[in-house]
C-alpha atoms as a PDB file:
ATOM      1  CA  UNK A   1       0.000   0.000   0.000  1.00  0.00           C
ATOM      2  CA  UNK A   2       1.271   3.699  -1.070  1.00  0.00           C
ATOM      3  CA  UNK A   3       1.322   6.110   1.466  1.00  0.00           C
ATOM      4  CA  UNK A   4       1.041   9.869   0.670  1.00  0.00           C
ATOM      5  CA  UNK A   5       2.536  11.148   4.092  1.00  0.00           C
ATOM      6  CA  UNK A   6       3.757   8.690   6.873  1.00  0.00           C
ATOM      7  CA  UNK A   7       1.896  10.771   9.444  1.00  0.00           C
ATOM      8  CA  UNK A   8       0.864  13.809  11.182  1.00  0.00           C
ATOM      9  CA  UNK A   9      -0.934  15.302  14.278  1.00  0.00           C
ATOM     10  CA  UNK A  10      -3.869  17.025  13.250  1.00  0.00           C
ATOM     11  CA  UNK A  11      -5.593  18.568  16.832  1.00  0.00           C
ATOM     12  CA  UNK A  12      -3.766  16.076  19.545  1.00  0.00           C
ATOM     13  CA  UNK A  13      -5.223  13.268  17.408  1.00  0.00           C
ATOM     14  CA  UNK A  14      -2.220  10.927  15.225  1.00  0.00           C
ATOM     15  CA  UNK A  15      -3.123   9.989  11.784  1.00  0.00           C
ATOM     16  CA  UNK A  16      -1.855   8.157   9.058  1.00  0.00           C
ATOM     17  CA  UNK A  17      -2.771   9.333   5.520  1.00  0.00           C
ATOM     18  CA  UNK A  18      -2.956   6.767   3.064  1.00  0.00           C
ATOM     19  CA  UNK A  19      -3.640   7.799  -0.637  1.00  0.00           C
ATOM     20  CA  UNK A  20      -5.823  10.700   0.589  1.00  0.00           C
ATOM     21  CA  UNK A  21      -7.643   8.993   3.366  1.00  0.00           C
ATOM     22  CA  UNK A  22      -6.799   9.420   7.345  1.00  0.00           C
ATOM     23  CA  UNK A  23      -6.336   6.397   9.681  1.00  0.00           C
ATOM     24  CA  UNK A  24      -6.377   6.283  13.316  1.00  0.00           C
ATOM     25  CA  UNK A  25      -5.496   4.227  15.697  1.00  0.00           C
ATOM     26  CA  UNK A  26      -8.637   1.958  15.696  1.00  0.00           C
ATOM     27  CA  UNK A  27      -7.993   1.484  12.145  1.00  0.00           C
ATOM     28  CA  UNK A  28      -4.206   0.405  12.758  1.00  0.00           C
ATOM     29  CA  UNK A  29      -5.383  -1.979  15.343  1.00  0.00           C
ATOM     30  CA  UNK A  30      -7.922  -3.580  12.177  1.00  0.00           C
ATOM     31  CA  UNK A  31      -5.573  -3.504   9.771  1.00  0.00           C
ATOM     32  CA  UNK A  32      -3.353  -5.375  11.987  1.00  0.00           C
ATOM     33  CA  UNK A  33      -5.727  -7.982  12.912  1.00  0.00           C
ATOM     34  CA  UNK A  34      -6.784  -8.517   9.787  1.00  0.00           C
ATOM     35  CA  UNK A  35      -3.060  -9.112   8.855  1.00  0.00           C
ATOM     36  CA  UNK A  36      -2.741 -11.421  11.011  1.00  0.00           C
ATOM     37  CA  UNK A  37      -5.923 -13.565  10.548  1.00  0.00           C
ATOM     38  CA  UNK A  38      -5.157 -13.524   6.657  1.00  0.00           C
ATOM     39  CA  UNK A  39      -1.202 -14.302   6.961  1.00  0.00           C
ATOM     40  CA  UNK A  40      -0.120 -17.329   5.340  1.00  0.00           C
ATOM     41  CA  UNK A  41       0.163 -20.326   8.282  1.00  0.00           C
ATOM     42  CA  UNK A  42       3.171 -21.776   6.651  1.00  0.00           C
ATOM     43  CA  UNK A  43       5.084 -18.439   6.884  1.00  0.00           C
ATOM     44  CA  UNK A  44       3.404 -16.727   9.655  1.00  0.00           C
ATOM     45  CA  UNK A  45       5.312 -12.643  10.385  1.00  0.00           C
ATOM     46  CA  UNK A  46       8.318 -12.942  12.070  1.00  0.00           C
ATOM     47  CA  UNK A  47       7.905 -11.666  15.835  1.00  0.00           C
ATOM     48  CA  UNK A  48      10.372  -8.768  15.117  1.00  0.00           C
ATOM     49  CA  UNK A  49       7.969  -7.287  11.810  1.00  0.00           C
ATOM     50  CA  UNK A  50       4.739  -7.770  14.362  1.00  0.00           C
ATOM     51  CA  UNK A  51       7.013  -6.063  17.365  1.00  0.00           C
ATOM     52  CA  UNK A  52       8.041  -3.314  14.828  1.00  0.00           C
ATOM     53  CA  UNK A  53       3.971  -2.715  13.909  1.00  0.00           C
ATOM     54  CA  UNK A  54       3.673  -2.435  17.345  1.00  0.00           C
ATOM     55  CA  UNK A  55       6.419   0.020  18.527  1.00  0.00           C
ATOM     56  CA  UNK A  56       5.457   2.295  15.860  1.00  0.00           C
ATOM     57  CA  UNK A  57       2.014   2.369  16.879  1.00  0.00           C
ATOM     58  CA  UNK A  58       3.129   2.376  20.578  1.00  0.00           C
ATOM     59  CA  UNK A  59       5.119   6.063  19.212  1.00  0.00           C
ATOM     60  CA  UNK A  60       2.133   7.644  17.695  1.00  0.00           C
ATOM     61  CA  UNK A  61      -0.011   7.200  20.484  1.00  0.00           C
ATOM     62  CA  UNK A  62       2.882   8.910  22.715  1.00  0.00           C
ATOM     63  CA  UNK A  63       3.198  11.638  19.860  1.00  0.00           C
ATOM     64  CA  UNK A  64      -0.589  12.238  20.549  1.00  0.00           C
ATOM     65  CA  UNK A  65      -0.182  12.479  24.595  1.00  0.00           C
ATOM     66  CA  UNK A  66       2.920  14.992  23.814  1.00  0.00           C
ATOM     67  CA  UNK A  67       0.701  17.454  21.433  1.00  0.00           C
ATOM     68  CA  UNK A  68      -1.552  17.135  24.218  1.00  0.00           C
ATOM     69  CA  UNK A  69       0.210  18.371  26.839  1.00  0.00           C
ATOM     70  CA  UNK A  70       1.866  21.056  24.614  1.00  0.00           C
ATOM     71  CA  UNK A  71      -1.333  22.338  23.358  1.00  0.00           C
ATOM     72  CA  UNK A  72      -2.991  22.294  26.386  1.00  0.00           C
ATOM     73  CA  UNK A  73       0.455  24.577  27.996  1.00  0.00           C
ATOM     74  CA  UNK A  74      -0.058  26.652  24.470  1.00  0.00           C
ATOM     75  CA  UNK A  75      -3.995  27.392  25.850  1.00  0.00           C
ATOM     76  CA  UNK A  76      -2.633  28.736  29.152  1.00  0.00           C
ATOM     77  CA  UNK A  77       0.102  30.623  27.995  1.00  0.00           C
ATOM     78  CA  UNK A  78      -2.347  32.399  25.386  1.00  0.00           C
ATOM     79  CA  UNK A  79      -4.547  33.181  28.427  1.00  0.00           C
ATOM     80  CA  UNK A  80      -1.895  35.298  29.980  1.00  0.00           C
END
């Protein structure tokens, strides 16, 4: 699958645009189940791919919490 950017924050929320369209991270979670239901049995993902699926989605969720906390400082310095 092509993407068109790898990813962005767009209001404290992480997405993943993919030929025009925005995932999340209930979408990631899908996609990766449905990777995993449709895999072949006689060569399964290696544990390091599904661990590296993982991680990343483990760092955009942290991304999110970040522009979080940084727009919600941004709101109270503006209010000075």
């Amino acid at each position: 699958m092509r993407t068109s950017a790898v990813s962005q924050l767009v209001g404290g929320q992480a997405q993943v645009s993919v030929e025009g369209s925005s995932l999340g991270g209930e979408d990631f979670l899908k996609l990766m189940l449905t990777q995993l239901q449709l895999q072949d049995p006689t060569e399964p993902m290696k544990n390091s791919e599904l661990l590296q699926q993982f991680l990343a989605m483990a760092n955009i969720q942290s991304l999110e919490q970040l522009s979080g906390v940084i727009n919600g400082l941004w709101r109270i310095r503006r209010s000075f």
